[in-house]
Protein backbone atom coordinates (compact mmCIF):
# COMPACT_ATOMS: atom_id res chain seq x y z
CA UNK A 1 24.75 2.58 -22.16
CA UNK A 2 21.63 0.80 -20.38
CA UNK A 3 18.82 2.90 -18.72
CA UNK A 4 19.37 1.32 -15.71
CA UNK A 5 22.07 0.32 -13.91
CA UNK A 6 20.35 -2.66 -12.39
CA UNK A 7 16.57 -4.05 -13.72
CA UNK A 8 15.09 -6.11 -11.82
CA UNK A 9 12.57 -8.59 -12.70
CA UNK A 10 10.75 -11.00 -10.43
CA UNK A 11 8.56 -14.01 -11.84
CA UNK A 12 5.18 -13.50 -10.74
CA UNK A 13 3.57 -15.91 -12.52
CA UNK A 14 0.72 -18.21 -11.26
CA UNK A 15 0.68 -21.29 -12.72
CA UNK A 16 -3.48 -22.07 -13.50
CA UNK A 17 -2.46 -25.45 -13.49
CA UNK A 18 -1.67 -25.93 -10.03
CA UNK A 19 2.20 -27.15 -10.76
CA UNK A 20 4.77 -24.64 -8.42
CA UNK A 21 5.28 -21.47 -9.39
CA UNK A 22 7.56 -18.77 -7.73
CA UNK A 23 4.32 -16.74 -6.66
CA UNK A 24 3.22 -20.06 -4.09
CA UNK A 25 6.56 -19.45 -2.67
CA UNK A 26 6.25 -15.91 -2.06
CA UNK A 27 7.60 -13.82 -4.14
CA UNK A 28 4.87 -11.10 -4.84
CA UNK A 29 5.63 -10.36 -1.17
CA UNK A 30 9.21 -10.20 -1.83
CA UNK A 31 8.81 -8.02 -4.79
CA UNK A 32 6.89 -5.56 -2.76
CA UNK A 33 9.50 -5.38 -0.34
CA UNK A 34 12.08 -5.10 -2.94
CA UNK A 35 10.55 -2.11 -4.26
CA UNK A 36 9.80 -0.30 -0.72
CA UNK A 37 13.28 -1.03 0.16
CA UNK A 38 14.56 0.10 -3.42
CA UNK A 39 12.48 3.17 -3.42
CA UNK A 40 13.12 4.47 0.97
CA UNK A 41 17.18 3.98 -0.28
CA UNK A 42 16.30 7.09 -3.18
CA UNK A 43 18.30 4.70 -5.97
CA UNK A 44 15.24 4.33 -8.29
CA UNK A 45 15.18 5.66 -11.64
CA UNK A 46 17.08 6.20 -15.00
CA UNK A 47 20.74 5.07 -14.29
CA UNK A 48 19.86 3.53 -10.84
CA UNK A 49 17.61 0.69 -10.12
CA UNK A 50 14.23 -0.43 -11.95
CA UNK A 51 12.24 -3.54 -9.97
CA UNK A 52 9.53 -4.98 -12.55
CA UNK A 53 7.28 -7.87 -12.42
CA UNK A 54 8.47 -10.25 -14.71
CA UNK A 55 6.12 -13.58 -16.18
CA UNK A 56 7.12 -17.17 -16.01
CA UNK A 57 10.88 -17.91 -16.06
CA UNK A 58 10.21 -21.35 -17.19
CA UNK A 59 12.60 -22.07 -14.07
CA UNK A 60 10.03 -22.57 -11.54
CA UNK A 61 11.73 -25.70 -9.51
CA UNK A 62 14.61 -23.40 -9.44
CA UNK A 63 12.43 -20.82 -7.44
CA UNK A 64 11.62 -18.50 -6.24
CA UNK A 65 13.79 -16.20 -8.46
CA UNK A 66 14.80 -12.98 -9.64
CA UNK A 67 17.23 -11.74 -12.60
CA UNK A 68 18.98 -8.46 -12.43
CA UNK A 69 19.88 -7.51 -15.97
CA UNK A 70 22.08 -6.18 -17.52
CA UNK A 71 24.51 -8.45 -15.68
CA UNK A 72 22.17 -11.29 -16.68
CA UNK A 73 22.93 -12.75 -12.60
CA UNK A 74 20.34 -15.02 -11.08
CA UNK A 75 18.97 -15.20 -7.95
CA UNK A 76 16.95 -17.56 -5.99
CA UNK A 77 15.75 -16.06 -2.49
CA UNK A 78 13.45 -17.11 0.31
CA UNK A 79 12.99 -14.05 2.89
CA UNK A 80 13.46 -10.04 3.23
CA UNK A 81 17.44 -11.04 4.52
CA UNK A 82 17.81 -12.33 1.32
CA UNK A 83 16.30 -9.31 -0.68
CA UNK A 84 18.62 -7.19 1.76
CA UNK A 85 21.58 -8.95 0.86
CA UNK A 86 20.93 -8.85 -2.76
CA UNK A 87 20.22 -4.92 -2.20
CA UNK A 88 23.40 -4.56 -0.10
CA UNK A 89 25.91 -6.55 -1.79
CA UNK A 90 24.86 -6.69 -5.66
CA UNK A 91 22.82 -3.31 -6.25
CA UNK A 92 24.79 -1.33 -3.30
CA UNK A 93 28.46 -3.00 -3.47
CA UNK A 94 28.62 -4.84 -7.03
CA UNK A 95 29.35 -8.08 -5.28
CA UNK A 96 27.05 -11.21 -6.34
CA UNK A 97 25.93 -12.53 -3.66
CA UNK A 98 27.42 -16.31 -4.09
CA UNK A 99 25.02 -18.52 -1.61
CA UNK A 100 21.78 -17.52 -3.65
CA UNK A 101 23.60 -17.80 -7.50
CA UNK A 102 21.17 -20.01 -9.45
């Protein structure tokens, strides 16, 4: 049995070298609001939800992104309605949520 039911992990890397990375396209924000939201809905903790910052998915072009593990889905996301649905239909409903599937 996993710890969690869903871990989260956001890249937050920062590319030195100036090529994109998911943290130019937001995601830190994102993350932030991930874990506010996570955390006001009471589901945090062992056999709920864990949001960590993850390091460089090697996916950047692909991003921004987030895994949820232990499902092993991908996400790619661009606002707080995506983080919402994500919240609402994967963590909430154990639906993926299709349109943001990487």
């Amino acid at each position: 049995m996993n710890y969690y039911q869903h871990h989260v992990f956001f890249c937050l890397n920062i590319r030195e070298d100036g090529e994109q990375c998911c943290t130019q396209m937001g995601s830190e924000k994102l993350f932030n609001y991930m874990k506010s939201k996570i955390k006001s809905l009471d589901i945090r903790g062992k056999g709920m939800v864990r949001v960590n910052r993850g390091g460089c998915f090697d996916r950047c072009s692909e991003g921004p992104l987030l895994v949820i593990y232990p499902q092993g889905i991908w996400y790619r996301f661009i606002d707080e309605k995506d983080i919402d649905e994500i919240i609402e239909s994967h963590i909430l409903a154990g639906n993926s949520v299709e349109r943001l599937l990487v």
